[in-house]
Protein backbone atom coordinates (compact mmCIF):
# COMPACT_ATOMS: atom_id res chain seq x y z
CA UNK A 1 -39.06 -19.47 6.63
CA UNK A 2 -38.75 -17.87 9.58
CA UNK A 3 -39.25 -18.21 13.30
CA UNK A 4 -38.58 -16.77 17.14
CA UNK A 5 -36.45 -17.51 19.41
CA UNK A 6 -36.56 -17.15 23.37
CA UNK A 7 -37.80 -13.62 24.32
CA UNK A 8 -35.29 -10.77 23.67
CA UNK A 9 -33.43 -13.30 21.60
CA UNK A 10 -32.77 -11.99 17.77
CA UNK A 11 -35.14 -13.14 15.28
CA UNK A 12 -34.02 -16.07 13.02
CA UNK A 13 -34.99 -17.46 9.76
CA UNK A 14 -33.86 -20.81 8.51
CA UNK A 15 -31.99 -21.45 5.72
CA UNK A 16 -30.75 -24.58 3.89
CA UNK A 17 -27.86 -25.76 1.59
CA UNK A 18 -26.01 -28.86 1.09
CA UNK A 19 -25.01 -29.66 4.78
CA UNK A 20 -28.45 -29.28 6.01
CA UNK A 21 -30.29 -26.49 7.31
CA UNK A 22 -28.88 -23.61 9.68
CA UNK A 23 -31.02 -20.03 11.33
CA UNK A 24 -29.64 -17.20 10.05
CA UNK A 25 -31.00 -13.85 11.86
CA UNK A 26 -33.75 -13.27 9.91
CA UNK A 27 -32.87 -9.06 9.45
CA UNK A 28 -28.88 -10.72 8.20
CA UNK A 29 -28.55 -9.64 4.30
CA UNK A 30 -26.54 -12.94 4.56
CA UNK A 31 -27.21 -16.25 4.36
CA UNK A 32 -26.42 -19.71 5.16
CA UNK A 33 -23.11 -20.13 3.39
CA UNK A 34 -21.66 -17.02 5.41
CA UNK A 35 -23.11 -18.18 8.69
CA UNK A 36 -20.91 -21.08 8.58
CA UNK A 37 -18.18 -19.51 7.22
CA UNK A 38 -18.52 -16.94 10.59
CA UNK A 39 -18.42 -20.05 12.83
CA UNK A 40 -15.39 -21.49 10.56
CA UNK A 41 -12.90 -18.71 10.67
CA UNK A 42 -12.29 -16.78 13.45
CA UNK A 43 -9.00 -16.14 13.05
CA UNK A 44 -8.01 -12.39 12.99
CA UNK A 45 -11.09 -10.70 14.31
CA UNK A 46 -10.61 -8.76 11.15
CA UNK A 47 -13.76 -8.92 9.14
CA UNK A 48 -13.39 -8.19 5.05
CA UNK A 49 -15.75 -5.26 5.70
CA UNK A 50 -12.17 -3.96 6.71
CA UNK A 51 -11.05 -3.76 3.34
CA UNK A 52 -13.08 -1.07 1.86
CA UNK A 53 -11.83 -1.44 -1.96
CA UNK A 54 -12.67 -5.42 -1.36
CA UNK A 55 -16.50 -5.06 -1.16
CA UNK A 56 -16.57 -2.29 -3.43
CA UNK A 57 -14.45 -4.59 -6.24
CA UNK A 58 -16.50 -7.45 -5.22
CA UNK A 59 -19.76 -5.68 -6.25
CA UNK A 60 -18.50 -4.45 -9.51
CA UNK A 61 -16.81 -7.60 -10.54
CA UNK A 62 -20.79 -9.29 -9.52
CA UNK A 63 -22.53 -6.39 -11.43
CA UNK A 64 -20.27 -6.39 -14.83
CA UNK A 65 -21.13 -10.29 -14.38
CA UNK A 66 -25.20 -9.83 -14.48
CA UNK A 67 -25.00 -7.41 -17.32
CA UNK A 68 -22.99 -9.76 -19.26
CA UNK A 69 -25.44 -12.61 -18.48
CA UNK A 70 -28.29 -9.93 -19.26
CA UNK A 71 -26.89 -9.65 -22.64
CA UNK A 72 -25.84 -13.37 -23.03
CA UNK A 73 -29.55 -14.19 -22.38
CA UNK A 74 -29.10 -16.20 -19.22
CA UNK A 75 -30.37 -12.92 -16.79
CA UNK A 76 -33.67 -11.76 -17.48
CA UNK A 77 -34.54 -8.03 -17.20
CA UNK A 78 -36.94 -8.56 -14.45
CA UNK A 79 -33.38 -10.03 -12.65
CA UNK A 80 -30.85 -7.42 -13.87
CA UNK A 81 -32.80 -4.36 -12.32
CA UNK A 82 -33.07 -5.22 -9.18
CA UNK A 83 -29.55 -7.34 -9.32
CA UNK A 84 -27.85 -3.70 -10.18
CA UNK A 85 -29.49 -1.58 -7.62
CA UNK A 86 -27.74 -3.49 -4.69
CA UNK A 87 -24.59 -3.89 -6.24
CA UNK A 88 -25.06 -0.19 -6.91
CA UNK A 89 -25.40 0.35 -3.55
CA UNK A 90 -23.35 -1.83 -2.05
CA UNK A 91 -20.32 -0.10 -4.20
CA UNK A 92 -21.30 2.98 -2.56
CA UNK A 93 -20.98 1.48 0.64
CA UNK A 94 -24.25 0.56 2.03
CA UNK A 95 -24.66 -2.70 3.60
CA UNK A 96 -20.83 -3.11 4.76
CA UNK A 97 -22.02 -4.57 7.96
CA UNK A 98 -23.14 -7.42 6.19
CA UNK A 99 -19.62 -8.77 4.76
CA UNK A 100 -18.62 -10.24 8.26
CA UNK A 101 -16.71 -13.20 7.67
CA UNK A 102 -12.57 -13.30 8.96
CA UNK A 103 -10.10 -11.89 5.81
CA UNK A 104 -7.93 -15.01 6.29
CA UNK A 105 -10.22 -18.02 5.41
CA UNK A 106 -10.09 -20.95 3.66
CA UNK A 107 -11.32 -22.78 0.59
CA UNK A 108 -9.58 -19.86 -1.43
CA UNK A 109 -12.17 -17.55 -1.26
CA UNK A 110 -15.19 -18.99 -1.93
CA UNK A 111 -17.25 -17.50 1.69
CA UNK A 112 -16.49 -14.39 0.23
CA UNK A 113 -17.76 -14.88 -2.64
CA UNK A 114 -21.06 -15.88 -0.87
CA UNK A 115 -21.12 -13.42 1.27
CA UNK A 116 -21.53 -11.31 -1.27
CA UNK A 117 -23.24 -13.30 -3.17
CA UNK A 118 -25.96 -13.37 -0.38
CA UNK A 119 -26.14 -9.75 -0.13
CA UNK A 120 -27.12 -8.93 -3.54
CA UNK A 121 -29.26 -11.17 -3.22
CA UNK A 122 -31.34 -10.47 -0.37
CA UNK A 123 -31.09 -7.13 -1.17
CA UNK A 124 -32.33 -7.60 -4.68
CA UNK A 125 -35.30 -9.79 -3.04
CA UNK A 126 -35.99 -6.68 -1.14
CA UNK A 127 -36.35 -4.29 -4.55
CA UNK A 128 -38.32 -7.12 -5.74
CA UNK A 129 -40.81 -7.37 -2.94
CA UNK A 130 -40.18 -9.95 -1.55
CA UNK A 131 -38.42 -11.27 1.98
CA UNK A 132 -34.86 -12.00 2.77
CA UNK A 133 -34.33 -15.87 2.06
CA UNK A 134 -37.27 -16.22 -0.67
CA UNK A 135 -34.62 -17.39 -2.97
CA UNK A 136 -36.99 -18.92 -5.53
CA UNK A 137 -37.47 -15.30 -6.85
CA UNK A 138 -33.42 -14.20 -7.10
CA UNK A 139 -30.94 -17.23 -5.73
CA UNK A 140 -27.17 -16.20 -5.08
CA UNK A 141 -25.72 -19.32 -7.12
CA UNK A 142 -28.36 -19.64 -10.31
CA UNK A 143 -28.74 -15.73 -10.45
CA UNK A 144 -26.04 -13.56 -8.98
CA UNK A 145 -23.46 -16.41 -9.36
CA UNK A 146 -24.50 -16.80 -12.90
CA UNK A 147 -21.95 -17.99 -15.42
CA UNK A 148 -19.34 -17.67 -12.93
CA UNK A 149 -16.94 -19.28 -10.19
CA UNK A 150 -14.57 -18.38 -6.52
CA UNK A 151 -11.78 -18.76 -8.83
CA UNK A 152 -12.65 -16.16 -11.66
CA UNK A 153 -14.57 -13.90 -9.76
CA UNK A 154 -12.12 -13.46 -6.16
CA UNK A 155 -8.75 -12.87 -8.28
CA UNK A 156 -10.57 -10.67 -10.51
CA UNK A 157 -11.82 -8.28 -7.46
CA UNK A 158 -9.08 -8.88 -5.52
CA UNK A 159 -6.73 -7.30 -8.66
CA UNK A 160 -9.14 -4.50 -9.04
CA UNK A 161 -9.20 -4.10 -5.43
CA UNK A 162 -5.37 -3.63 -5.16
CA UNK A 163 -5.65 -0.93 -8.33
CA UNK A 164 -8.42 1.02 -6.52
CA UNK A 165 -6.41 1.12 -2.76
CA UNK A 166 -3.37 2.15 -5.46
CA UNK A 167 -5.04 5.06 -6.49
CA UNK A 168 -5.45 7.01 -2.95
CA UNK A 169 -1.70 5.36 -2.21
CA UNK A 170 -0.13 7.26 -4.74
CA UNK A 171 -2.36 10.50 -3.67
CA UNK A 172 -1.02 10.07 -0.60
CA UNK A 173 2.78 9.42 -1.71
CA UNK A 174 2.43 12.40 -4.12
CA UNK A 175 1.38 14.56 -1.12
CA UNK A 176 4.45 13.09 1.20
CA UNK A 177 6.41 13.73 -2.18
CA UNK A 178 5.78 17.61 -2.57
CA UNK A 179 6.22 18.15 1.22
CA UNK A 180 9.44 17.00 1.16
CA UNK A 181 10.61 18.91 -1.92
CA UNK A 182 9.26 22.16 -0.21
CA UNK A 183 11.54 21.50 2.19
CA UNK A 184 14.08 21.14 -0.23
CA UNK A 185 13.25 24.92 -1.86
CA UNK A 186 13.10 26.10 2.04
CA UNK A 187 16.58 24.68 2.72
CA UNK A 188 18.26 25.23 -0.50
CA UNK A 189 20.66 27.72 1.15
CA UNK A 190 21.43 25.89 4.30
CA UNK A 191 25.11 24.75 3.60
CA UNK A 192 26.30 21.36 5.89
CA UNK A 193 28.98 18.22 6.08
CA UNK A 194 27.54 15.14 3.74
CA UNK A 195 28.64 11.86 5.44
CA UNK A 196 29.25 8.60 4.17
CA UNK A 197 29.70 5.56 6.36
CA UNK A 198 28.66 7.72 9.56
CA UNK A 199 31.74 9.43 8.96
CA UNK A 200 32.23 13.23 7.78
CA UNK A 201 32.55 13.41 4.00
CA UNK A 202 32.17 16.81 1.74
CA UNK A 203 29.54 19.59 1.90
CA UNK A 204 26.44 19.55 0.42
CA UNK A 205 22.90 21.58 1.06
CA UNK A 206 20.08 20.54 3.46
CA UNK A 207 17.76 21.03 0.66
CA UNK A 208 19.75 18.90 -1.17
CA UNK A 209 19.32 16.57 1.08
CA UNK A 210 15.46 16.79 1.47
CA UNK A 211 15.04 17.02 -2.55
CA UNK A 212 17.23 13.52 -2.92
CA UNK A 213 14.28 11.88 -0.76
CA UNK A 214 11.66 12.92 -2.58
CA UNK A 215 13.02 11.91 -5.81
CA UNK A 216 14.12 8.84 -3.99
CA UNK A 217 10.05 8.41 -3.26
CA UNK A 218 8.84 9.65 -6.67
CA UNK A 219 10.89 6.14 -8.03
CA UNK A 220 9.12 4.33 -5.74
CA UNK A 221 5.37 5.67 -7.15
CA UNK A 222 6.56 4.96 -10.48
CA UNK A 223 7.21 1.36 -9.82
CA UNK A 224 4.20 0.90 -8.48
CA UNK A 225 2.10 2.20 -10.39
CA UNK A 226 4.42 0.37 -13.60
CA UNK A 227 2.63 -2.89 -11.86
CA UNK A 228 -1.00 -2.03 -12.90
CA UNK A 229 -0.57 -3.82 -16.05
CA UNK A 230 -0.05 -7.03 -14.93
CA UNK A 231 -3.37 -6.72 -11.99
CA UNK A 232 -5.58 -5.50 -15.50
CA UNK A 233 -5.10 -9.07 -16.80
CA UNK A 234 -8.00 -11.09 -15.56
CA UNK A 235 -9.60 -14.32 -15.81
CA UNK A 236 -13.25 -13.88 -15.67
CA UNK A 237 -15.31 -16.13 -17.87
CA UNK A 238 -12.66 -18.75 -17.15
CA UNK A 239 -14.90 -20.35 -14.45
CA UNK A 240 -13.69 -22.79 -12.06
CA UNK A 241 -10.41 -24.16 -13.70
CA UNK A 242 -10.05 -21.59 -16.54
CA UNK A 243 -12.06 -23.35 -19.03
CA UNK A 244 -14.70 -21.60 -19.24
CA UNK A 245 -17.27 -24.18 -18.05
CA UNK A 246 -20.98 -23.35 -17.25
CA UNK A 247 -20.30 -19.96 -19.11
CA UNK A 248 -22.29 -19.20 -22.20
CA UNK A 249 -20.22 -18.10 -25.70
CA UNK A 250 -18.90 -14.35 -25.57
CA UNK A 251 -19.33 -13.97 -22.07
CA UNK A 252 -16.27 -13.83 -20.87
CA UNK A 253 -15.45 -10.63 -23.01
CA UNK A 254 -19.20 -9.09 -22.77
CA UNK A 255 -18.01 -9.27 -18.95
CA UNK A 256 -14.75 -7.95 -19.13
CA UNK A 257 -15.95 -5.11 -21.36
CA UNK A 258 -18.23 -4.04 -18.56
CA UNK A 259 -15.85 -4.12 -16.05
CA UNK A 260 -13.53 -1.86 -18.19
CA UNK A 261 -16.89 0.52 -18.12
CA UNK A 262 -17.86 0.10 -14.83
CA UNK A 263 -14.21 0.60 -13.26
CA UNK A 264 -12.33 3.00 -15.97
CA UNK A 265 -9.48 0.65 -15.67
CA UNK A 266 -8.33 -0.86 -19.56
CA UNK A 267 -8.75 -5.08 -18.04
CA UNK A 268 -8.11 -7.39 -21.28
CA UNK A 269 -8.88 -10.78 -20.79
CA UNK A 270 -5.46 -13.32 -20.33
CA UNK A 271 -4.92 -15.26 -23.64
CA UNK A 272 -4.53 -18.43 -21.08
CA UNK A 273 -7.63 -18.86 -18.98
CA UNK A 274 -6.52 -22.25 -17.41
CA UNK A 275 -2.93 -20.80 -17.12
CA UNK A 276 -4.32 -17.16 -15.70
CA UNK A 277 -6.28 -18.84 -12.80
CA UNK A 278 -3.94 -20.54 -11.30
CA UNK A 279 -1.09 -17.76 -11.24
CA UNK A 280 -0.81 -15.11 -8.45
CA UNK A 281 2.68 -13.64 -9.91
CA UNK A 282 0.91 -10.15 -10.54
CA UNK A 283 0.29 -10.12 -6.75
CA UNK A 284 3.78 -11.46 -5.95
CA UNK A 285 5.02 -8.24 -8.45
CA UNK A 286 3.02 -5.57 -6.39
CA UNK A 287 4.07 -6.91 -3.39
CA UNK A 288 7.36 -6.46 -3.96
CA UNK A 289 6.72 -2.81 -4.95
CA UNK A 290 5.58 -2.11 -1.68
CA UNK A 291 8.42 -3.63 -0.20
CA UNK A 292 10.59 -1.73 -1.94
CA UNK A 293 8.47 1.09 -0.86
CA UNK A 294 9.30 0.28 2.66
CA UNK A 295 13.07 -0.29 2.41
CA UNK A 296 13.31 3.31 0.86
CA UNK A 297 10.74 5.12 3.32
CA UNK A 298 12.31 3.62 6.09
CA UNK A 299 15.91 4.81 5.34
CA UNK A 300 14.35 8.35 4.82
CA UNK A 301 12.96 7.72 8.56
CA UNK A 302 16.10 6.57 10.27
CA UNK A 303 17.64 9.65 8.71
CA UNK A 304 15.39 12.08 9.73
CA UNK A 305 15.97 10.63 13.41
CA UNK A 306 19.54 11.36 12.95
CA UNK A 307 19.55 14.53 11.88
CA UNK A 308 17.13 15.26 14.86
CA UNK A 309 19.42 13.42 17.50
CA UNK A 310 20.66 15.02 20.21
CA UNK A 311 19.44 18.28 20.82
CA UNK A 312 22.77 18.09 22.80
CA UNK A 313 24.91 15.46 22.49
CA UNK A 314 23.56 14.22 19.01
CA UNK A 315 24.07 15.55 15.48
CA UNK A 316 20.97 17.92 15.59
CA UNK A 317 20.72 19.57 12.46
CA UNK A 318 17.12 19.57 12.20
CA UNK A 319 14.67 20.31 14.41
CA UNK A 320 11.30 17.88 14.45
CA UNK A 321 7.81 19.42 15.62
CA UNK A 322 7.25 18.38 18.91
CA UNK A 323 3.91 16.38 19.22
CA UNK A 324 3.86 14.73 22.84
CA UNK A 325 5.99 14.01 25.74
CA UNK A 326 8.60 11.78 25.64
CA UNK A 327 9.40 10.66 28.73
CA UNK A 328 7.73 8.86 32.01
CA UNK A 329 10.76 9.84 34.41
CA UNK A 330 12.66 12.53 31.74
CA UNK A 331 11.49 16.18 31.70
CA UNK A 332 11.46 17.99 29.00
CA UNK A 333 12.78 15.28 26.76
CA UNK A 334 10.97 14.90 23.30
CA UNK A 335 11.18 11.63 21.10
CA UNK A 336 11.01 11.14 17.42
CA UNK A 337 7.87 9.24 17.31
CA UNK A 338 6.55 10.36 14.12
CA UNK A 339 9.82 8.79 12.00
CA UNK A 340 9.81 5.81 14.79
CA UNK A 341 6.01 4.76 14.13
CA UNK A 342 6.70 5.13 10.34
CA UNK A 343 9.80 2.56 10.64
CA UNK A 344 7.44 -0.04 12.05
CA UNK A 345 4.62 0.40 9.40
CA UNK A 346 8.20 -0.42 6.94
CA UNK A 347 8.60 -3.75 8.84
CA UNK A 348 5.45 -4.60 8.90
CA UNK A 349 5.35 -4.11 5.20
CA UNK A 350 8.45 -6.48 4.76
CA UNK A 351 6.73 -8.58 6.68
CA UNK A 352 4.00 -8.90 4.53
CA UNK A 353 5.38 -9.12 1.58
CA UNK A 354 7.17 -12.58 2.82
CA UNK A 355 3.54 -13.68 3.44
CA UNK A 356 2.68 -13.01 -0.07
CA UNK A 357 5.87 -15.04 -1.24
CA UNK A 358 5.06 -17.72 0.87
CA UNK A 359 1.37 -18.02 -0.33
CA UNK A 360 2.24 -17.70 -4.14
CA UNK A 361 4.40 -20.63 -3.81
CA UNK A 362 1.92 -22.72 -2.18
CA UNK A 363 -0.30 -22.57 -4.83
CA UNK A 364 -0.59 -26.02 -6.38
CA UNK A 365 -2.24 -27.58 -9.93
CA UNK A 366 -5.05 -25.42 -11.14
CA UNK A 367 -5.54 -23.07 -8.08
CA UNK A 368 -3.54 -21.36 -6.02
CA UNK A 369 -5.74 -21.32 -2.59
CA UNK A 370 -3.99 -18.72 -0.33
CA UNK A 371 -5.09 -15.59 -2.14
CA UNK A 372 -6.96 -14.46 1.02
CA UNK A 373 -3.79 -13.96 2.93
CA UNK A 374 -2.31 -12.31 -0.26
CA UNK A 375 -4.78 -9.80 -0.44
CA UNK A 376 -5.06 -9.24 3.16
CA UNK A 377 -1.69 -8.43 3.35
CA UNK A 378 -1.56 -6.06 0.58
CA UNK A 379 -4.69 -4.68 1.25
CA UNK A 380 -2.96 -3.75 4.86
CA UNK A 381 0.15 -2.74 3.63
CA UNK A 382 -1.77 -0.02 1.48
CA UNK A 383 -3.80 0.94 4.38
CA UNK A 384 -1.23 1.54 6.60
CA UNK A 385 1.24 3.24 4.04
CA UNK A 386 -1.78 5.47 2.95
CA UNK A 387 -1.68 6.48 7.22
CA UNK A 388 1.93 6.77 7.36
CA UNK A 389 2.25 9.36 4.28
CA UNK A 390 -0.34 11.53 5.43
CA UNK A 391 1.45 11.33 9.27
CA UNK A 392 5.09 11.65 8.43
CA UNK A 393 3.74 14.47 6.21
CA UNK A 394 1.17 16.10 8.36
CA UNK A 395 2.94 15.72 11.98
CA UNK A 396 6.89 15.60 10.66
CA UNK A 397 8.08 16.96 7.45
CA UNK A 398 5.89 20.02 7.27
CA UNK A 399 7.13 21.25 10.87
CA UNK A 400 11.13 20.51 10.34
CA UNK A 401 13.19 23.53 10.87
CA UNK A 402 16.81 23.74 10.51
CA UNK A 403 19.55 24.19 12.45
CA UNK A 404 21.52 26.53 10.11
CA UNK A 405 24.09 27.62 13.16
CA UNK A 406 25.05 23.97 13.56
CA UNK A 407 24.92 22.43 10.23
CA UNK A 408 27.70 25.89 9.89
CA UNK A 409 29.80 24.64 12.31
CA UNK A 410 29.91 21.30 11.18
CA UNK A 411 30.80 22.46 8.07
CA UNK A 412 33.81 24.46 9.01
CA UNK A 413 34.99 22.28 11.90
CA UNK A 414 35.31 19.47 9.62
CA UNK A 415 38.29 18.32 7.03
CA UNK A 416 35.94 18.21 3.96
CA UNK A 417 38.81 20.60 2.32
CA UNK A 418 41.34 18.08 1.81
CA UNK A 419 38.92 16.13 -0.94
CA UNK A 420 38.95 19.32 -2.84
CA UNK A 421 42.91 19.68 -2.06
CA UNK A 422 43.53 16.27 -2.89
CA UNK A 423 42.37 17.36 -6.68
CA UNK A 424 44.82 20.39 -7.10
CA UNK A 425 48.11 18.79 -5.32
CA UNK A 426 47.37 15.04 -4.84
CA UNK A 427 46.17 11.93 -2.61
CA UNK A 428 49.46 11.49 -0.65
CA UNK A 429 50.32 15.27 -0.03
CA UNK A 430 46.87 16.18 0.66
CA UNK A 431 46.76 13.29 3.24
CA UNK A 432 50.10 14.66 5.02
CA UNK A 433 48.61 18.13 5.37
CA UNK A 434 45.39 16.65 6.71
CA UNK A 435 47.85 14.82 9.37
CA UNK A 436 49.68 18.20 10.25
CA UNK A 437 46.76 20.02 10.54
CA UNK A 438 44.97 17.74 12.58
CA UNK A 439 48.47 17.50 14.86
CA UNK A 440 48.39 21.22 14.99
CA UNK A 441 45.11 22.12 15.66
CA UNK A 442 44.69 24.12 12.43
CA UNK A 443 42.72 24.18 9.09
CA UNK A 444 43.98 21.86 6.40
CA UNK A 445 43.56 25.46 4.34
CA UNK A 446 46.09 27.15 6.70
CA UNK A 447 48.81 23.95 6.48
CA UNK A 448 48.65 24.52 3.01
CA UNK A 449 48.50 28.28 2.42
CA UNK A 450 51.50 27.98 4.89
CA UNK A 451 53.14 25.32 2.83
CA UNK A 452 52.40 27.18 -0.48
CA UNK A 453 50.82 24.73 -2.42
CA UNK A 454 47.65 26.40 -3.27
CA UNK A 455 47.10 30.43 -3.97
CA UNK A 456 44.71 32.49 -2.19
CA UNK A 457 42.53 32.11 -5.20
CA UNK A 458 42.35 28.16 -5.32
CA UNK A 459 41.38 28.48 -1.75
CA UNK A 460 38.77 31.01 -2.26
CA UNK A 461 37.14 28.07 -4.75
CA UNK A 462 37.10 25.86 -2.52
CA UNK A 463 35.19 27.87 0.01
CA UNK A 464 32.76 28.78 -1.73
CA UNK A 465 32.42 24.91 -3.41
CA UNK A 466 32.54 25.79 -7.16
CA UNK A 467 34.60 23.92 -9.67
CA UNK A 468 38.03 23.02 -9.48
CA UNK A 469 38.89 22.47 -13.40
CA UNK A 470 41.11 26.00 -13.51
């Protein structure tokens, strides 16, 4: 049914559920259910539309659903064709407009699953003949909500979500990865002072230095992606409470099997339906990943602003590419922003992941209710450590030069020697000619040479770093 409003006002049609009835604009792909979810939640302004792998998850999780119904008997063929098309083209990211309802909502997830729901729907209507809202021909509960429930069908997208936004994560960590290792090649000969405690320690290479994070980093991929296992357990076919109500026999595999097709990813179906829809832990796992993600790329950040301090008064060993000004009232002065903006994706990422903690444990009985804010902070933890990878690489790393004149300096001017003394004459008397030789003003080589306890060949070892075992 539909009708006009005032002039210039946007066409509405009318639609009716439970509550009553409600105009929807009549061009909406929507309906009813995610009209009053719009009026119910605005909370972050941030729309699921936001959340790219989301929609597309959502309409694979809905289409694997109507072919299993298809082949269960319950979806006709006259259903399934048109049915497919829109998820089809709703997974290749037509109609995103049309999922408009705030990520953080609640009744754990269920105007989501309406929304798109509604969608297919009305879009299937469309391929049909037929106008938006003519749901006697394709309804979103009896036809694309077939067999199904919120609570199998949102944790089920929401895991497959995660493992697509994975995917271009680790492209993008891989890329971060190999810049950093270049570096490492570039700088293999670039001797300088290794510190410990912010103190001076013993010498080491620059592109040692550079390699050591991207190892540190290629850790971090690996534990992430050690994670997907636990997502690819799902509960679909469990229904509302796990068992398996309203669902004909077989379906819940026949729909699991076509999700494995559909997606590429090896799902298997939990052995505990009523026990798999109530836990979140897989969630809770990857979270932590990314956390650990963020303590790691953050530490790699703070260090690359050290290394950069100065140019004067600072350590300045490496040199970052210059991108903008960094100062209102300072000329000429240049800021690490590139490290700096990277550090506060890291906290927000920490951040995060407490809100996934949080929400896990607030799960109660046969439900946990918060997955919205789960997802929505993963989701934007991926997101924004997808854009920090391809920043750090594309406007830090890749420009770094070094300082080889300095990081020389440092090297000599320090008293790294006396840890390689210490092995040839011991602790105590290497510490005494570390004292003269700092109350002299000399090399803790000279003291010694002077003091004959090493030859001219032990020192020549220890200059040029190799092993002290002869």
């Amino acid at each position: 049914m539909s009708e006009h409003s005032e002039a210039g006002e946007r066409p509405q049609r009318i639609e009716s559920d439970g509550l009553g009835s409600k105009p929807v604009p009549a061009d909406a792909y929507y309906g009813i259910q995610t009209a009053r979810a719009k009026e119910n939640f605005t909370i972050t302004g941030v729309p699921i539309r936001h959340h790219r792998s989301l929609i597309r998850a959502l309409a694979m999780v809905k289409l694997a659903a109507a072919k299993a119904n298809h082949d269960c008997g319950v979806l006709p063929e006259t259903l399934l064709a048109p049915i497919t098309r829109a998820c089809e083209e709703i997974m290749a990211g037509a109609l995103r407009q049309e999922f408009c309802i705030d990520v953080i909502q609640g009744g754990a997830g269920t105007s989501t699953n309406m929304n798109i729901n509604e969608v297919i729907a009305n879009r299937a209507l469309e391929h049909m003949g037929h106008s938006k809202g003519d749901y006697t021909h394709c309804d979103p509960h009896d036809h694309v909500n077939a067999s199904q429930s919120t609570n199998d069908v949102y944790p089920t997208a929401l895991r497959l979500a995660i493992l697509l936004s994975n995917e271009a994560l680790v492209e993008q960590l891989d890329r971060l990865t190999r810049a950093l290792h270049d570096k490492g090649e570039e700088f293999e000969d670039v001797r300088k002072i290794g510190r410990t405690q912010m103190q001076d320690a013993v010498p080491m290479t620059l592109g040692q230095e550079f390699k050591a994070w991207a190892r540190s980093l290629e850790g971090e991929v690996n534990a992430l992606n050690s994670v997907r296992k636990s997502l690819r357990e799902v509960n679909m076919g469990g229904t509302a409470i796990g068992t398996g109500m309203n669902a004909p026999k077989g379906y819940a595999e026949l729909c699991v099997g076509h999700l494995q097709r559909l997606t590429g990813q090896p799902f298997h179906l939990a052995s505990d339906l009523v026990e798999a829809t109530q836990d979140t832990q897989a969630f809770v796992q990857y979270s932590a990943m990314l956390k650990s993600l963020a303590i790691k790329l953050s530490k790699i950040c703070n260090d690359l602003r050290l290394l950069s301090s100065g140019p004067r008064a600072g350590l300045n060993e490496i040199n970052l590419r210059p991108v903008q000004a960094g100062s209102s009232i300072m000329p000429g002065k240049v800021n690490p922003v590139i490290p700096e903006v990277v550090n506060q994706v890291c906290f927000q990422a920490i951040g995060n992941d407490l809100t996934v903690t949080l929400a896990a444990e607030a799960g109660q009985l046969q439900l946990n209710v918060m997955e919205p804010v789960m997802v929505h902070a993963i989701l934007e933890t991926q997101t924004m450590f997808m854009n920090a990878a391809r920043t750090l690489r594309d406007h830090c790393i890749v420009g770094i030069t070094a300082n080889r004149q300095v990081c020389a300096e440092y090297v000599e001017r320090t008293f790294w020697t006396a840890t390689a003394l210490g092995r040839l004459i011991g602790y105590d008397r290497a510490e005494a000619v570390l004292a003269e030789a700092e109350r002299s003003d000399r090399t803790i080589l000279d003291v010694a040479r002077e003091q004959e306890l090493v030859t001219d060949a032990q020192i020549d070892k220890i200059l040029a770093l190799e092993s002290l075992d002869s």
